[in-house]
N, C-alpha and C. Protein backbone atom coordinates (compact mmCIF):
# COMPACT_ATOMS: atom_id res chain seq x y z
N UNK A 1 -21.93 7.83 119.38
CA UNK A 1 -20.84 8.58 118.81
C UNK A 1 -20.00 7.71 117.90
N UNK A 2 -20.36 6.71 117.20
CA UNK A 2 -19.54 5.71 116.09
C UNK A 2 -19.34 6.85 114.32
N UNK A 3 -19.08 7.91 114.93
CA UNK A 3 -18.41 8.45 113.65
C UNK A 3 -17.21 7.88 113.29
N UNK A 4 -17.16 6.88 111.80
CA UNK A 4 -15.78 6.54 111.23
C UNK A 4 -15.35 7.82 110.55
N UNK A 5 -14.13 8.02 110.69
CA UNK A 5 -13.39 8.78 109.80
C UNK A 5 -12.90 8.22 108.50
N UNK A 6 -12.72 8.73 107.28
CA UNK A 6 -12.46 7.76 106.02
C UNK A 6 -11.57 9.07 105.47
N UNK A 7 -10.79 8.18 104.28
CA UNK A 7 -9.82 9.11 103.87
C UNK A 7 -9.65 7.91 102.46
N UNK A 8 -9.35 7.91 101.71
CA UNK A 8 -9.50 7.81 100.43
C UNK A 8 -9.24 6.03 100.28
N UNK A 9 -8.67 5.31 100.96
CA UNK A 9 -8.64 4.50 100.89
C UNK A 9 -7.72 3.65 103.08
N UNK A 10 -8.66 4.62 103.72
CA UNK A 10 -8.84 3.79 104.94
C UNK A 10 -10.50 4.69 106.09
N UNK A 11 -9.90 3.87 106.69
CA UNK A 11 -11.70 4.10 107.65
C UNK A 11 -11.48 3.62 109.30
N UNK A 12 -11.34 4.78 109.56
CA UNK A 12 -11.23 4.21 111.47
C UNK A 12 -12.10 4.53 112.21
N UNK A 13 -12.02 4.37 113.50
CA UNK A 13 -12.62 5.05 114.80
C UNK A 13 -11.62 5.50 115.78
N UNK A 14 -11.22 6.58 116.52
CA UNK A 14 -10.34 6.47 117.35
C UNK A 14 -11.32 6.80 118.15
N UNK A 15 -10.16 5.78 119.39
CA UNK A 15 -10.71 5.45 120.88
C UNK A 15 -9.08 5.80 121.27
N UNK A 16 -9.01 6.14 122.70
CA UNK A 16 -7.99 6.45 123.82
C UNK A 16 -8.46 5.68 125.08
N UNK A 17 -7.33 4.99 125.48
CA UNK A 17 -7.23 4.26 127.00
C UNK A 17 -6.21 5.10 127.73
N UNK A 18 -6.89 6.27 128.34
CA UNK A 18 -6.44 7.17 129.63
C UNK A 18 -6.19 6.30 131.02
N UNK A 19 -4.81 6.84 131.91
CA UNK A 19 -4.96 6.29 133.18
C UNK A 19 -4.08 7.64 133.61
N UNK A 20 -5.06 7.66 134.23
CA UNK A 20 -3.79 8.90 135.10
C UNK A 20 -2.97 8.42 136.97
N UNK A 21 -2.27 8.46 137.05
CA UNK A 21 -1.24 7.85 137.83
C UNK A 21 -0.37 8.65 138.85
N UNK A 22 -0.61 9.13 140.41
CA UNK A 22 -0.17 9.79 141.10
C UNK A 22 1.02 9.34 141.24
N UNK A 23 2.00 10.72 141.48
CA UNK A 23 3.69 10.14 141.62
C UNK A 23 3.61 8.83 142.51
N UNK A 24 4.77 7.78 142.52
CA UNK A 24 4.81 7.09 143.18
C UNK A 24 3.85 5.93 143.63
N UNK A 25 2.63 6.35 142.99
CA UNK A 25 1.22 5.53 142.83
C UNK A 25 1.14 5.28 144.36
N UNK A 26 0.85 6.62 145.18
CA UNK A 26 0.14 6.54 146.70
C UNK A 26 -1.42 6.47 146.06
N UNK A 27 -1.25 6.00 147.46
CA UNK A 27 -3.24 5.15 147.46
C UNK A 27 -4.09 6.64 147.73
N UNK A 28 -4.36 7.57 147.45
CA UNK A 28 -4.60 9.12 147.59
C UNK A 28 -6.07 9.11 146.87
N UNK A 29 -6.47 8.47 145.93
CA UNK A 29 -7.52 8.20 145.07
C UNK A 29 -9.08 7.68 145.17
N UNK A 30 -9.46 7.11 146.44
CA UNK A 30 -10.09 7.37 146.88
C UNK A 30 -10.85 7.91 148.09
N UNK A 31 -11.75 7.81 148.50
CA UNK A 31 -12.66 8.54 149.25
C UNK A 31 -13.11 9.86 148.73
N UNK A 32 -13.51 11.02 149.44
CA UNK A 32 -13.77 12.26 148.81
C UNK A 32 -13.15 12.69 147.49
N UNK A 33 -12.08 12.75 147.66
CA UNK A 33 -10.99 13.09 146.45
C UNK A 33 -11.22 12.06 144.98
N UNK A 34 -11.71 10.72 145.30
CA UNK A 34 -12.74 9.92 144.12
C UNK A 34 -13.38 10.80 143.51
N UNK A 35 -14.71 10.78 144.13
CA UNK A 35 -15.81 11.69 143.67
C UNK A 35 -15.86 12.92 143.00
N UNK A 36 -14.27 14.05 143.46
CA UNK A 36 -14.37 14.94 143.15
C UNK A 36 -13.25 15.03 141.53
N UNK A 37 -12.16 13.77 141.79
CA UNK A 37 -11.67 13.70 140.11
C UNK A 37 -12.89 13.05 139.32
N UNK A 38 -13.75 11.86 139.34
CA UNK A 38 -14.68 11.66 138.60
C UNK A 38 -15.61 13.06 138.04
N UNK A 39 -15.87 14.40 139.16
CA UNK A 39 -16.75 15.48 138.41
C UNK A 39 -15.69 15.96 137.50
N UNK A 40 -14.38 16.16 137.64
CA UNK A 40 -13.76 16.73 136.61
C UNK A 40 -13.14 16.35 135.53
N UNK A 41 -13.08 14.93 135.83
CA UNK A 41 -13.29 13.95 133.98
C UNK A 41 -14.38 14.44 133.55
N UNK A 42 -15.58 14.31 134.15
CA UNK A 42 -16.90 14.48 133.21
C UNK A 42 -17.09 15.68 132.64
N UNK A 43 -16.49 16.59 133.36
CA UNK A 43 -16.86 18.34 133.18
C UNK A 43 -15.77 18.01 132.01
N UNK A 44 -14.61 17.87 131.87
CA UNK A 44 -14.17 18.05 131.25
C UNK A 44 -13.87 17.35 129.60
N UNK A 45 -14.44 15.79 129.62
CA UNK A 45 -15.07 15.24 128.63
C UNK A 45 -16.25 16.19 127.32
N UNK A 46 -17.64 16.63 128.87
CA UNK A 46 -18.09 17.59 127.76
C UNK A 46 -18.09 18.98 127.56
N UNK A 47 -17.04 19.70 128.17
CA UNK A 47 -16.00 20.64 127.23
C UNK A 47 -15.49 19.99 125.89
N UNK A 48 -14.85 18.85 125.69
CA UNK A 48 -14.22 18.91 124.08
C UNK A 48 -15.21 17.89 123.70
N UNK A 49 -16.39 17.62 123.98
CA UNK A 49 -17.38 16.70 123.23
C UNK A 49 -17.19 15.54 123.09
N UNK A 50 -16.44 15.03 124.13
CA UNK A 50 -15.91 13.78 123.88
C UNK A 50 -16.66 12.17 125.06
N UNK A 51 -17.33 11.57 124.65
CA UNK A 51 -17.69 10.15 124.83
C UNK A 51 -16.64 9.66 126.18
N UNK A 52 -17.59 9.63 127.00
CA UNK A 52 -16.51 8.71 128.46
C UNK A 52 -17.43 7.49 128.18
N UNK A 53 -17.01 6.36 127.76
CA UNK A 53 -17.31 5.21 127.62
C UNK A 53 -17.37 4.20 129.25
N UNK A 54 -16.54 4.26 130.29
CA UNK A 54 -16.54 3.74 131.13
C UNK A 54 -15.39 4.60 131.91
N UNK A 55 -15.06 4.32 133.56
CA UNK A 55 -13.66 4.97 134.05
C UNK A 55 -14.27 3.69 135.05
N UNK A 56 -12.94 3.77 135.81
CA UNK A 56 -12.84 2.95 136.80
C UNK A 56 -11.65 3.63 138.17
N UNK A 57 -11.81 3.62 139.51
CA UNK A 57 -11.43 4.56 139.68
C UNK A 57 -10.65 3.79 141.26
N UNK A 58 -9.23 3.20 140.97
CA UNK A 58 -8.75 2.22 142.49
C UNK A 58 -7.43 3.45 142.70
N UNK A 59 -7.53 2.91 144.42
CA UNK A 59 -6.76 3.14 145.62
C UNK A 59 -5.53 4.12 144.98
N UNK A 60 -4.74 3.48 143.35
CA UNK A 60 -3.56 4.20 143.44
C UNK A 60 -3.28 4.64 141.71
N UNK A 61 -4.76 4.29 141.57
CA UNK A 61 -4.70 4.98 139.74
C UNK A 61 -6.33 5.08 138.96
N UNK A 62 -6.28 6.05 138.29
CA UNK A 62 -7.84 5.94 137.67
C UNK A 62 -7.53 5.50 136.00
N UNK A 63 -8.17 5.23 135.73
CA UNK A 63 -8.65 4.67 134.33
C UNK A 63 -9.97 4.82 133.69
């Protein structure tokens, strides 16, 4: 997916560094409840066609 965008005199790529972050950052994030936000990043990645490059997924925040 390395589509640059160009415009008359520039040329990018955009990338986004997502973390999503439970109030108070309780440790709630893994076990079952892991597994089941990881299916709904992915489901929801390819709904808007969009490239999950990596996630990483601890005790009190995902990324």
């Amino acid at each position: 997916m390395r589509e640059w965008q160009s415009l008359a005199h520039v040329k990018w790529e955009c990338k986004y560094h997502v973390v999503i972050v439970p109030k108070y950052r309780k440790k709630v994030l893994y076990g079952r409840l892991r597994g089941e936000v990881g299916k709904i990043i992915r489901q929801l990645c390819r709904q808007k066609e969009v490239e999950l490059i990596e996630g990483h997924a601890m005790p009190d925040h995902i990324h």
